[in-house]
PDB file of N, CA and C in Angstrom:
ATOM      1  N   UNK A   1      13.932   4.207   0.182  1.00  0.00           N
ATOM      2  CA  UNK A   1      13.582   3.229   1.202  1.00  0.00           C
ATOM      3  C   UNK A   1      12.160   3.501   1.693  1.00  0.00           C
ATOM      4  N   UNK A   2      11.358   2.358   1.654  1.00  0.00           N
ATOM      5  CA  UNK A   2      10.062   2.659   1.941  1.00  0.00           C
ATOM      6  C   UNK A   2      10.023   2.430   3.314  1.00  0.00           C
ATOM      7  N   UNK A   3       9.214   3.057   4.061  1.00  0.00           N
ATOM      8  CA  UNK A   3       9.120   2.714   6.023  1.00  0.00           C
ATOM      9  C   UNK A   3       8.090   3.771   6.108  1.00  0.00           C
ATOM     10  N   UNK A   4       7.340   3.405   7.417  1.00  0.00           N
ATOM     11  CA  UNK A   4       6.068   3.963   7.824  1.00  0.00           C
ATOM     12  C   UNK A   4       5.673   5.304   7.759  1.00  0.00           C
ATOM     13  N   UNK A   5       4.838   5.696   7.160  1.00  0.00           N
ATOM     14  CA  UNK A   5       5.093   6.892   6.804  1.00  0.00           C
ATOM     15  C   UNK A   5       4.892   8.015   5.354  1.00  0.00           C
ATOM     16  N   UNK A   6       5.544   6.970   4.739  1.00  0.00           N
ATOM     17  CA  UNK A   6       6.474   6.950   3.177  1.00  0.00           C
ATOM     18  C   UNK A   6       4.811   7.280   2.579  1.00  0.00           C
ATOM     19  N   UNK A   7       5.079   8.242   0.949  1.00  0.00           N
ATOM     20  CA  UNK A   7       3.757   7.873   0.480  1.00  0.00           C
ATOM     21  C   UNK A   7       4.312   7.153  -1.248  1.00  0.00           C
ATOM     22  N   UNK A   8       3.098   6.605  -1.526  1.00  0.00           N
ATOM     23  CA  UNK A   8       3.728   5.389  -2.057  1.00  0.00           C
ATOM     24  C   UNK A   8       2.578   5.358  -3.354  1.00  0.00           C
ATOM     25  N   UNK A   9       3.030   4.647  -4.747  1.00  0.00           N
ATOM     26  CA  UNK A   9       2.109   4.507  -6.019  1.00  0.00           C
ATOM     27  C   UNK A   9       1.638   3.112  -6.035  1.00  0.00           C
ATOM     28  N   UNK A  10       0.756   2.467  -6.464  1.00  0.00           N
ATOM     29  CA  UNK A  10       0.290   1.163  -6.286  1.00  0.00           C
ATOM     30  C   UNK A  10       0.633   0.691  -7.925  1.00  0.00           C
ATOM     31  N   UNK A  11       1.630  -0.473  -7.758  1.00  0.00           N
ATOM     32  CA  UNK A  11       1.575  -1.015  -9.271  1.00  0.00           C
ATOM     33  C   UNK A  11       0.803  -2.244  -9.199  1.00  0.00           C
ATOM     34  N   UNK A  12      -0.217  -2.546  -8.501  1.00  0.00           N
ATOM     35  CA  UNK A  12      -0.816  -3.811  -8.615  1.00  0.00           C
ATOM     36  C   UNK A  12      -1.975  -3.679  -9.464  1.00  0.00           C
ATOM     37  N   UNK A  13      -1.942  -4.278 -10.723  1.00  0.00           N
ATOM     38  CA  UNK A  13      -3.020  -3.850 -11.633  1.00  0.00           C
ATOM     39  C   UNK A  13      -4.354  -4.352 -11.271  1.00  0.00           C
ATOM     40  N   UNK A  14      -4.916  -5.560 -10.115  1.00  0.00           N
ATOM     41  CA  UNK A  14      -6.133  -5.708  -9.910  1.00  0.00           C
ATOM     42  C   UNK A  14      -6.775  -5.012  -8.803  1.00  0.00           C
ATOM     43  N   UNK A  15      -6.029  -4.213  -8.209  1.00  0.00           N
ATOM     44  CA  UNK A  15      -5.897  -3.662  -7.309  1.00  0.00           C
ATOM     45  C   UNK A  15      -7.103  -2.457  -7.145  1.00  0.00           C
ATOM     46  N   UNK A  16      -8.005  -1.933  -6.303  1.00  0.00           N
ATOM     47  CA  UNK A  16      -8.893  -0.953  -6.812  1.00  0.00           C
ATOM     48  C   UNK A  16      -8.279   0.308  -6.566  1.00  0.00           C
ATOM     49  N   UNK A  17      -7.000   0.383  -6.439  1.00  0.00           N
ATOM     50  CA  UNK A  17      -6.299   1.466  -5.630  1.00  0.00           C
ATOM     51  C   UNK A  17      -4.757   1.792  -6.652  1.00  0.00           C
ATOM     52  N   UNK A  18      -4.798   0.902  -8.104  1.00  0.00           N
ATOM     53  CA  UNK A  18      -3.683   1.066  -8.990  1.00  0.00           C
ATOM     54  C   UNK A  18      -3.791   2.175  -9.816  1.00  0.00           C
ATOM     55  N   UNK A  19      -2.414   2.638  -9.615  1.00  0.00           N
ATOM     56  CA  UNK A  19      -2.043   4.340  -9.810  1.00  0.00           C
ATOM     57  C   UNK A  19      -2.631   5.142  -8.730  1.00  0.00           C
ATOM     58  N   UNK A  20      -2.887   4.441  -7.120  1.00  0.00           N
ATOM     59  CA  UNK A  20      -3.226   6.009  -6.903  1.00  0.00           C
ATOM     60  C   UNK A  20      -2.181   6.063  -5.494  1.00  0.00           C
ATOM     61  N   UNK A  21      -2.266   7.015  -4.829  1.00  0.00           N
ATOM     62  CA  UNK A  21      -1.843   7.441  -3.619  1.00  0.00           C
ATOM     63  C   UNK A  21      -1.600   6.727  -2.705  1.00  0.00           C
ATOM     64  N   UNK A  22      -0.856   6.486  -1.403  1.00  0.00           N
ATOM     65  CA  UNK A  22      -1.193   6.326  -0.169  1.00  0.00           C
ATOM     66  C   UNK A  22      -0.407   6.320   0.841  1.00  0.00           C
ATOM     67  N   UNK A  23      -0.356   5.843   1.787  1.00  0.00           N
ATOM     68  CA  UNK A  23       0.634   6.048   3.127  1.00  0.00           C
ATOM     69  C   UNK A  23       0.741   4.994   3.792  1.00  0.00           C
ATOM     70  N   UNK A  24       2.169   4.389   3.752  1.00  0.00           N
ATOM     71  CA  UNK A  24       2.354   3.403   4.624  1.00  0.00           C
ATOM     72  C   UNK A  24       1.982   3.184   6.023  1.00  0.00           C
ATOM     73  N   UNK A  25       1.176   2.600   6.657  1.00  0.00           N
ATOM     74  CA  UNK A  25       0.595   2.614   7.841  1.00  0.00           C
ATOM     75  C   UNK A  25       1.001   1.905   8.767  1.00  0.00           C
ATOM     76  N   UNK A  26       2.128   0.675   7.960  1.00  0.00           N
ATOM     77  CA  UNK A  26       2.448  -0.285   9.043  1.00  0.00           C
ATOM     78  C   UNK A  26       3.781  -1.205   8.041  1.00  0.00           C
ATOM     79  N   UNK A  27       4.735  -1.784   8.779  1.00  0.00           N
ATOM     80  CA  UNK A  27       5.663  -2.511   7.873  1.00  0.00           C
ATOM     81  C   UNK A  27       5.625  -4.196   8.674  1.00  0.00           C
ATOM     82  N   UNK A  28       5.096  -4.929   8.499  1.00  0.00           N
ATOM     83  CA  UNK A  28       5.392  -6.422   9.112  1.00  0.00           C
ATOM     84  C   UNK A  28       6.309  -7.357   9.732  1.00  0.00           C
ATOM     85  N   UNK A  29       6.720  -7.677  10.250  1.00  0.00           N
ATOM     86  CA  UNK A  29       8.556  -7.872  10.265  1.00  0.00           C
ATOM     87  C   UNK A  29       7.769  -9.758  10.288  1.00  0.00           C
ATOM     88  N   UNK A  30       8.742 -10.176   9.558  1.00  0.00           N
ATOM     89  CA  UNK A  30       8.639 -12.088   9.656  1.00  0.00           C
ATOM     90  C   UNK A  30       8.643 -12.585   8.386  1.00  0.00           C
ATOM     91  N   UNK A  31       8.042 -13.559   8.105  1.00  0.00           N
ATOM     92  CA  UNK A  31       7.890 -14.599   6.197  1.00  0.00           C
ATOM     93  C   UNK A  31       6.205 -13.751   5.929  1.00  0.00           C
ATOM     94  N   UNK A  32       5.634 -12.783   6.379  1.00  0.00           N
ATOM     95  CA  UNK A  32       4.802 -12.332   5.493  1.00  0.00           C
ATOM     96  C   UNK A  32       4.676 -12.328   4.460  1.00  0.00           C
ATOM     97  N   UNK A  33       3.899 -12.987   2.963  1.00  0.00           N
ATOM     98  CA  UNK A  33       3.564 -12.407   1.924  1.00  0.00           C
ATOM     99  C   UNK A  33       3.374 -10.800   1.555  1.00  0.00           C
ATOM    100  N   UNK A  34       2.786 -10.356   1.933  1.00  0.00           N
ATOM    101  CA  UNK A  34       2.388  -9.214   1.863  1.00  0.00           C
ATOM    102  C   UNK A  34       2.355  -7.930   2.773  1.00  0.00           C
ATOM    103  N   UNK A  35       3.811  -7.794   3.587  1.00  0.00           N
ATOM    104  CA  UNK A  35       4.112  -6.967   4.699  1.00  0.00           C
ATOM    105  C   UNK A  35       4.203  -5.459   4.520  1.00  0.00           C
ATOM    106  N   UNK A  36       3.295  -5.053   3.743  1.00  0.00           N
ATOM    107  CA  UNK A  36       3.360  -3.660   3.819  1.00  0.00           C
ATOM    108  C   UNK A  36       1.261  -3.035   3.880  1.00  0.00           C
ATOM    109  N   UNK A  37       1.595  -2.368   4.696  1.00  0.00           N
ATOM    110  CA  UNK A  37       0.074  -1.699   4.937  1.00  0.00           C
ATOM    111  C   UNK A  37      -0.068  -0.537   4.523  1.00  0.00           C
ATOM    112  N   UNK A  38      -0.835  -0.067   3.601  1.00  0.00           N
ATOM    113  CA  UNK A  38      -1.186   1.007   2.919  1.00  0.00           C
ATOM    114  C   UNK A  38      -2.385   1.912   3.098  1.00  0.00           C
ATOM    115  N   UNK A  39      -2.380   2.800   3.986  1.00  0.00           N
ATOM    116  CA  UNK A  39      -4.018   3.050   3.821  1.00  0.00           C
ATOM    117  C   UNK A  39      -3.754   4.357   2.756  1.00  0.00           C
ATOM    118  N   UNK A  40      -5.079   4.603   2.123  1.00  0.00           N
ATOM    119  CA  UNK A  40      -6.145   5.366   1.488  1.00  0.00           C
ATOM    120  C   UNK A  40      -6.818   6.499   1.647  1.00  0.00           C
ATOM    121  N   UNK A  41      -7.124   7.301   1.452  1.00  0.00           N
ATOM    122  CA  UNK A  41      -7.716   8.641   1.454  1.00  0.00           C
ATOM    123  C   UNK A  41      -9.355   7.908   0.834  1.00  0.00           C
ATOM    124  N   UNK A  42      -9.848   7.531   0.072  1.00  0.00           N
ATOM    125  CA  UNK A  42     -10.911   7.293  -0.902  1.00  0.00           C
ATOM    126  C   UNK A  42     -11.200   5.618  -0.243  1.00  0.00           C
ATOM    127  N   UNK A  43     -11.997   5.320   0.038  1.00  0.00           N
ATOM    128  CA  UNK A  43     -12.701   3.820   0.156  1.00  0.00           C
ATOM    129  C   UNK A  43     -12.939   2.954  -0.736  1.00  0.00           C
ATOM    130  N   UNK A  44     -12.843   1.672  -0.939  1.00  0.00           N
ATOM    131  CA  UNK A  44     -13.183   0.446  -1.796  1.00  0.00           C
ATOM    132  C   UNK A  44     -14.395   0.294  -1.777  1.00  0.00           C
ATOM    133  N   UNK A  45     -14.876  -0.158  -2.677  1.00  0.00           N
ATOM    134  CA  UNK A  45     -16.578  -1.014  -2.346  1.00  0.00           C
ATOM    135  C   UNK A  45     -17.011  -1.571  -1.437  1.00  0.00           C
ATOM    136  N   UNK A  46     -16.401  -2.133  -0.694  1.00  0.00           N
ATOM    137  CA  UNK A  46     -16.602  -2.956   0.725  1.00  0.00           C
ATOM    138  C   UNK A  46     -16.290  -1.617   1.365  1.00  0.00           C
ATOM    139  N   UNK A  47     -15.956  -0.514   1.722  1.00  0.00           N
ATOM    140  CA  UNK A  47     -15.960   0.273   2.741  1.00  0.00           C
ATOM    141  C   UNK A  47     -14.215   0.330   3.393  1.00  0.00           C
ATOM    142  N   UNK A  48     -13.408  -0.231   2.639  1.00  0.00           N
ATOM    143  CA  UNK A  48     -12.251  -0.137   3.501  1.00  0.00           C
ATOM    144  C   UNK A  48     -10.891   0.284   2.881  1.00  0.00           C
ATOM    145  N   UNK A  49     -10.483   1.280   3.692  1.00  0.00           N
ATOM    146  CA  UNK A  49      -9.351   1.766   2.600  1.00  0.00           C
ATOM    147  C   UNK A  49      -7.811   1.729   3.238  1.00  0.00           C
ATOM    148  N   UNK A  50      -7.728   0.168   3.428  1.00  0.00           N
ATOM    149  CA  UNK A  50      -6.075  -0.075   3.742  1.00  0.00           C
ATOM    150  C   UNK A  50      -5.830  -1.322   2.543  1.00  0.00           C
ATOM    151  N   UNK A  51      -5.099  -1.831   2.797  1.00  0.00           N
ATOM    152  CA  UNK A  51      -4.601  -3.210   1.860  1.00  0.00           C
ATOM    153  C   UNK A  51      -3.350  -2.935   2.088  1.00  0.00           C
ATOM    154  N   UNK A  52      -2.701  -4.254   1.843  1.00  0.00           N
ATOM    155  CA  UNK A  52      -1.781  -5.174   2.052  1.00  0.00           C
ATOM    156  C   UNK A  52      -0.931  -5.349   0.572  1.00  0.00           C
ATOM    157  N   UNK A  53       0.132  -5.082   0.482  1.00  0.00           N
ATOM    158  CA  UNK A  53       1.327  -5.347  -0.703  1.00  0.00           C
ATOM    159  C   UNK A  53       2.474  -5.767  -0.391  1.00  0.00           C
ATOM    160  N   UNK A  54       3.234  -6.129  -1.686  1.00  0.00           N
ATOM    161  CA  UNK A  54       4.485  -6.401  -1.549  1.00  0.00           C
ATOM    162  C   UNK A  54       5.285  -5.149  -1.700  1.00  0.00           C
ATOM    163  N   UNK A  55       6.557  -5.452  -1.482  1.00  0.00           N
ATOM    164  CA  UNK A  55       7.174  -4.135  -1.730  1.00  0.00           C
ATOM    165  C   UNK A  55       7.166  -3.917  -3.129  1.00  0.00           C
ATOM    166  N   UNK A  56       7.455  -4.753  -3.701  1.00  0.00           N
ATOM    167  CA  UNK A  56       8.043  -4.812  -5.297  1.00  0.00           C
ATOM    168  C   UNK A  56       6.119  -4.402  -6.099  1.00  0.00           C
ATOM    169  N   UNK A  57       5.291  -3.697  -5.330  1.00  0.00           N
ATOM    170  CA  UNK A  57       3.711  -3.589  -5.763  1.00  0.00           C
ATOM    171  C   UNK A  57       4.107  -2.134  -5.357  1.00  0.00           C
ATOM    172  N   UNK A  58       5.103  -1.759  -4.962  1.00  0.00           N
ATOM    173  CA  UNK A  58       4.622   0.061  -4.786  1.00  0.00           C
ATOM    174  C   UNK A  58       6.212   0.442  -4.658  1.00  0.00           C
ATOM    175  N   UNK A  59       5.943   2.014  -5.113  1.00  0.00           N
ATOM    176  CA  UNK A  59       7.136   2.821  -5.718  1.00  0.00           C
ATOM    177  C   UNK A  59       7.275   4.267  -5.077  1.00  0.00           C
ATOM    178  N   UNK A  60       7.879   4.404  -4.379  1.00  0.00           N
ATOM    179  CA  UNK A  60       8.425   5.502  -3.503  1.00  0.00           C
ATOM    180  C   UNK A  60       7.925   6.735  -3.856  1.00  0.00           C
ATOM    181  N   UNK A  61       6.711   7.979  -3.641  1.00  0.00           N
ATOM    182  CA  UNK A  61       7.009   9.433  -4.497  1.00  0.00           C
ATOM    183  C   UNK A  61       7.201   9.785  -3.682  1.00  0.00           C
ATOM    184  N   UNK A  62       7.682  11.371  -3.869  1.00  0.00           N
ATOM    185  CA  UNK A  62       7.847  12.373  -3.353  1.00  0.00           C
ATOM    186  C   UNK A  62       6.508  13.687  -2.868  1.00  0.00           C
TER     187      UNK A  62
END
């Protein structure tokens, strides 16, 4: 069960952040598309290292 906290693998292949790390930062509650918040250790090109997924875009590790 993923919930805030959780650290998590990115299967979104356009993603600049697929295969790597991160930590759920926030869970959405409502008809969100994309209710899960992920931040990052490492930054994107634009400078920002959270993004937004589905659940079925990331996979539970240990």
């Amino acid at each position: 069960m993923i919930e805030k906290g959780s650290k998590v693998r990115i299967l979104r292949k356009e993603s600049y952040w697929y295969n790597d790390l991160g930590t759920v930062a926030a869970i959405e509650q409502g008809g969100s598309n994309y209710p899960i918040v992920v931040r990052f250790i490492k930054v994107n090109y634009s400078g920002t290292n959270t993004a937004n997924f589905k659940l079925e875009e990331l996979v539970l590790t240990q």
